[in-house]
Protein backbone atom coordinates (compact mmCIF):
# COMPACT_ATOMS: atom_id res chain seq x y z
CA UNK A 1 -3.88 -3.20 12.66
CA UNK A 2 -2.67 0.47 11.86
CA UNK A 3 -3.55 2.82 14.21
CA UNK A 4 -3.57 6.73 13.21
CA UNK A 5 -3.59 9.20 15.75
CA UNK A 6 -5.03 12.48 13.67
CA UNK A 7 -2.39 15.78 14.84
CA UNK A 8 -4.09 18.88 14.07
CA UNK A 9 -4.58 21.78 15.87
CA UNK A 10 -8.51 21.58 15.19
CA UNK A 11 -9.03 18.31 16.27
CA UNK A 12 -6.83 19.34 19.12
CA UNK A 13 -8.86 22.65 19.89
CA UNK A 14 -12.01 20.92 19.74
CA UNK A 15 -11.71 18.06 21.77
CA UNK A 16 -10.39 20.04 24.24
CA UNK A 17 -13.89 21.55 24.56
CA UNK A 18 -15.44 17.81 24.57
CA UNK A 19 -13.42 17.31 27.59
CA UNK A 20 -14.73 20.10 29.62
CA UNK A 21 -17.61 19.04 31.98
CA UNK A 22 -18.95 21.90 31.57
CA UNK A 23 -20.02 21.71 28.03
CA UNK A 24 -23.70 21.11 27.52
CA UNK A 25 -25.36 18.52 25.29
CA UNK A 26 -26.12 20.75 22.44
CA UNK A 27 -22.52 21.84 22.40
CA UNK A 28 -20.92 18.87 22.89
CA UNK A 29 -23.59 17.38 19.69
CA UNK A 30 -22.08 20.23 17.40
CA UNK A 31 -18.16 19.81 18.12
CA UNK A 32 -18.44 15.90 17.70
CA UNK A 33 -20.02 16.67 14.18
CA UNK A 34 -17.41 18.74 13.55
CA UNK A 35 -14.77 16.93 14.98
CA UNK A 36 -15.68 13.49 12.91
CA UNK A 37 -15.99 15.34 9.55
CA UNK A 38 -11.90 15.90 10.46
CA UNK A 39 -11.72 12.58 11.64
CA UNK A 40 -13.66 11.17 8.23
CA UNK A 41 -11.05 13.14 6.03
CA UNK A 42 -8.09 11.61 7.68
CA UNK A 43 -10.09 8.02 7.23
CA UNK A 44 -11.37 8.19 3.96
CA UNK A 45 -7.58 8.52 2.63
CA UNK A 46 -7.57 5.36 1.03
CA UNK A 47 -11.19 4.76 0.07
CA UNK A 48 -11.72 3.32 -3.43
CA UNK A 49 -12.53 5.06 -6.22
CA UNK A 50 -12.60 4.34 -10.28
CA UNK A 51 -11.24 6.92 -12.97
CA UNK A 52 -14.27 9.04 -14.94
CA UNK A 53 -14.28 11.46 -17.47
CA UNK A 54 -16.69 14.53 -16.95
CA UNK A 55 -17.25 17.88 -19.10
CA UNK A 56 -16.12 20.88 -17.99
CA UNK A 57 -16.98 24.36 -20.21
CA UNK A 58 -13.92 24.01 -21.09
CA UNK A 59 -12.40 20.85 -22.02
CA UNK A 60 -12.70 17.12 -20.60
CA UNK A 61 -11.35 16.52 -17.81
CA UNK A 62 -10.21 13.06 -15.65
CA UNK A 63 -11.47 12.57 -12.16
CA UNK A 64 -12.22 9.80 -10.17
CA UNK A 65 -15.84 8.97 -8.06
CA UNK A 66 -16.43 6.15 -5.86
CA UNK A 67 -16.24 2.73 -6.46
CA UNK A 68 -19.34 0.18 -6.31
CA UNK A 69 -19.82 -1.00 -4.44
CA UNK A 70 -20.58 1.82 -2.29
CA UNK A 71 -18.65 1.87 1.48
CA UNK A 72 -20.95 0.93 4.62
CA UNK A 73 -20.85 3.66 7.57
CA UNK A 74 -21.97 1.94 10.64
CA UNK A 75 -22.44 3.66 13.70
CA UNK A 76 -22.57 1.65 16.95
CA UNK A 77 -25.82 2.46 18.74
CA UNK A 78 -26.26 4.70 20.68
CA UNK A 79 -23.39 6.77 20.91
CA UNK A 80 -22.04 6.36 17.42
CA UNK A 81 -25.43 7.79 16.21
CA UNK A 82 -23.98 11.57 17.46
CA UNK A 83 -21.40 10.97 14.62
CA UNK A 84 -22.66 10.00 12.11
CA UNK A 85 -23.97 12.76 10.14
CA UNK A 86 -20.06 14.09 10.22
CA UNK A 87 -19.21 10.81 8.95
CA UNK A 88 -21.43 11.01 6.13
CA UNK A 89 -21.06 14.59 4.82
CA UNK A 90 -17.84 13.42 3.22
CA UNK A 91 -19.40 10.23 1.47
CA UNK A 92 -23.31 11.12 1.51
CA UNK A 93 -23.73 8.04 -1.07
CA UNK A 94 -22.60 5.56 1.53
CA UNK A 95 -24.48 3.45 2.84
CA UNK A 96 -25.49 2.77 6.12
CA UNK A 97 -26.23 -0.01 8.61
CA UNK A 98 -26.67 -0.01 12.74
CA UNK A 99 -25.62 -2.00 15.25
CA UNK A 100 -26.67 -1.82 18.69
CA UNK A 101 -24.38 -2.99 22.06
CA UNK A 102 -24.23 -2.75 25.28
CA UNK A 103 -21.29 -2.72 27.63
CA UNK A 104 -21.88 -5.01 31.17
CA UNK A 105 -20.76 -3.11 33.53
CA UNK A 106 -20.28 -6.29 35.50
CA UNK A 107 -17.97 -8.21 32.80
CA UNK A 108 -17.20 -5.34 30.55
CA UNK A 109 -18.11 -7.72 27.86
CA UNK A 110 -20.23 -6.04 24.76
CA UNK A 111 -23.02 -7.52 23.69
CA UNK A 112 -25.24 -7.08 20.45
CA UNK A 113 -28.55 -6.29 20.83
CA UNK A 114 -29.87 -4.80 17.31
CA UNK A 115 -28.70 -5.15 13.86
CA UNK A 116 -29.78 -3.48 10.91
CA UNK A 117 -26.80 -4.27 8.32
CA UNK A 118 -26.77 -6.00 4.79
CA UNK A 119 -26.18 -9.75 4.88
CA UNK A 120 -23.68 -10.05 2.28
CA UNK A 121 -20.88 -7.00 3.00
CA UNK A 122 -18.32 -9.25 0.10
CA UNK A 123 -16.41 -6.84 -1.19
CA UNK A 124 -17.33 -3.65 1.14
CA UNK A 125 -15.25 -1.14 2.92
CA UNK A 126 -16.67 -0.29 6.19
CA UNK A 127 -16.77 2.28 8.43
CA UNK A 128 -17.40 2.12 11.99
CA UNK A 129 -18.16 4.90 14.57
CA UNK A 130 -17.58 4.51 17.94
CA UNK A 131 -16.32 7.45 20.19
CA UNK A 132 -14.74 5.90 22.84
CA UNK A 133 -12.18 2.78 22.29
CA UNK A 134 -11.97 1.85 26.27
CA UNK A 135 -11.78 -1.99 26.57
CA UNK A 136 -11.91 -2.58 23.28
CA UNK A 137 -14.93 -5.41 23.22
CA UNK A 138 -17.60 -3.64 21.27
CA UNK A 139 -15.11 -2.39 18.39
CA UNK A 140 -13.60 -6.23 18.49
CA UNK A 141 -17.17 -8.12 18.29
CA UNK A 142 -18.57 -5.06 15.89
CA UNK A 143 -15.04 -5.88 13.14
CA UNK A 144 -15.60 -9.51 13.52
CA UNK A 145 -19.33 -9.37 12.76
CA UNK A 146 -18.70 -7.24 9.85
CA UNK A 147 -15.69 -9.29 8.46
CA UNK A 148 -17.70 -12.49 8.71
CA UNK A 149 -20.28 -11.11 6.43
CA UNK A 150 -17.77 -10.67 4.36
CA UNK A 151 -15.82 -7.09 4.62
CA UNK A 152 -12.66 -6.46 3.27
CA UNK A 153 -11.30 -3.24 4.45
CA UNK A 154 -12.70 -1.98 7.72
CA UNK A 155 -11.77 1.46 9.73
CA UNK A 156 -13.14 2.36 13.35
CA UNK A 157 -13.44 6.26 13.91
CA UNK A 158 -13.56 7.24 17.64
CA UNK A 159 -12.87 10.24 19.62
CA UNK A 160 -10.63 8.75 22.08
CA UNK A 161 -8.57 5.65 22.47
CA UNK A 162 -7.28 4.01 25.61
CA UNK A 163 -3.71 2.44 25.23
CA UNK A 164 -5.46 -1.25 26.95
CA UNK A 165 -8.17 -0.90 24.31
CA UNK A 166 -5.71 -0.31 21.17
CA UNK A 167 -3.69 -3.42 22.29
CA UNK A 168 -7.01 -5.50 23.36
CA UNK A 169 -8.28 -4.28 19.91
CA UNK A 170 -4.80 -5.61 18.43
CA UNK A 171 -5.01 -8.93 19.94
CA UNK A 172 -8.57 -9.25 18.31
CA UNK A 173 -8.31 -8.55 14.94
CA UNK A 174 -4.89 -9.41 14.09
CA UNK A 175 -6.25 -13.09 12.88
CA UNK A 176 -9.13 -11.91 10.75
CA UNK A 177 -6.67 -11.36 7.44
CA UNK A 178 -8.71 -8.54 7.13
CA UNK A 179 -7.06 -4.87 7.19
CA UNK A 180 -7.76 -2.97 9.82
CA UNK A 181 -7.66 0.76 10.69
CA UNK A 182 -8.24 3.05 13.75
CA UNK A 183 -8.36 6.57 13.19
CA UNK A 184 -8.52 8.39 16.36
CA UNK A 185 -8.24 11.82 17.57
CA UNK A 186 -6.14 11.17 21.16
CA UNK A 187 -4.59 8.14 22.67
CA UNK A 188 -5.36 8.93 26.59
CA UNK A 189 -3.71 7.59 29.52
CA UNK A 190 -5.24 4.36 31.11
CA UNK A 191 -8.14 2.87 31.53
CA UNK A 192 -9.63 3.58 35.25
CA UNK A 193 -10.89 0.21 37.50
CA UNK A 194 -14.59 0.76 36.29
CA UNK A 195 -12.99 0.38 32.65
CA UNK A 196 -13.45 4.51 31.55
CA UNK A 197 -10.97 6.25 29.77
CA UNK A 198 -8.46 8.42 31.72
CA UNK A 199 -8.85 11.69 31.50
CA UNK A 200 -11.00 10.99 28.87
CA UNK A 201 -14.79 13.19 28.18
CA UNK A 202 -16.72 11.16 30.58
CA UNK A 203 -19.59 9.10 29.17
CA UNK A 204 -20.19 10.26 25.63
CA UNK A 205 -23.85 8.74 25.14
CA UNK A 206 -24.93 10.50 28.57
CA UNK A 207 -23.60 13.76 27.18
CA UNK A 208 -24.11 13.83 23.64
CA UNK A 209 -28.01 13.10 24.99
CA UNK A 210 -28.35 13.83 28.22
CA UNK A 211 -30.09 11.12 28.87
CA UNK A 212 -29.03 8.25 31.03
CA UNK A 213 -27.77 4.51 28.85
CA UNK A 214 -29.60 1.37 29.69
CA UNK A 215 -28.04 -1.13 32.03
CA UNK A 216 -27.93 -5.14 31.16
CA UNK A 217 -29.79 -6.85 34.52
């Protein structure tokens, strides 16, 4: 797995905001937006794309578009939902699938609890969103779904990384003989006993919506 941490001052300035508890939800909404459509430049480097020739008033000219088939973007439910339109201003011909998890706070296992994604992904670079890479569960169970349909490439796009959740990540994927990417904007600390990110943004779900996550009973 290659993991790229993005360095630039942008990305820098505006998580820095993110961070701040006192940053309300609509805030917060706006400088993830922003901050993925960084994040989406940095990992959409080595998308694929096929040569074309197009018309200009001058001459003809060769450029490249992108390849078919198109790349998936899936965002992780719910939190991944608050990047997606970032994600998909730089490659609004993507398309995109959902799946939905939920953490147990009890285990800190993820589990899948909606899926909206194309059967057959042979052949398919994906894209997944996830803000926070804490334990590392829902990105590993979220690549493995998506490479046993059949994926080929696949790149997770979160805000912030924990060092236990890189190396849990690691441990996962490593065996799939699938490449694997994390682009992230900050490797924090640790990861605290209840499993969040030190110092991490808190609970990006609660503040990207301000509305309290479901628990699993």
């Amino acid at each position: 797995m290659r993991v790229h941490v993005a360095d630039h001052p942008l990305i820098a300035h505006k998580l820095t905001y993110l961070r701040d508890e006192r940053t309300d939800s609509p805030t917060f909404r706006r400088l993830a937006d922003e901050l993925v459509t960084l994040l989406a430049y940095e990992a959409t480097r080595e998308v694929r794309t096929s040569e074309v020739e197009v018309s200009t008033p001058v001459a003809t000219a060769t450029g490249v578009h992108l390849s078919d088939p198109k790349p998936v973007v899936v965002p992780i439910l719910r939190a991944g939902l608050g990047m997606l339109d970032g994600m998909v201003r730089l490659l609004p011909t993507a398309e995109v699938g959902f799946l939905g998890m939920l953490r147990d706070e009890e285990t800190l296992e993820a589990v899948a609890y909606a899926n909206r994604l194309p059967e057959d992904l042979s052949g398919r670079q994906c894209y997944v969103l996830d803000p926070m890479l804490a334990t590392g569960g829902t990105l590993a169970m979220t690549i493995q779904f998506l490479a046993e349909r059949g994926a080929d490439d696949i790149t997770a796009v979160t805000l912030l990384s924990a060092p236990e959740g890189i190396e849990a990540l690691r441990g996962h994927v490593d065996d799939l003989n699938v490449p694997v990417t994390l682009v992230t904007a900050a490797v924090d600390e640790r990861l605290n006993d209840k499993g969040y990110i030190v110092p991490g943004l808190g609970d990006a779900g609660d503040r990207l919506y301000g509305i309290a996550r479901a628990t699993i009973d």
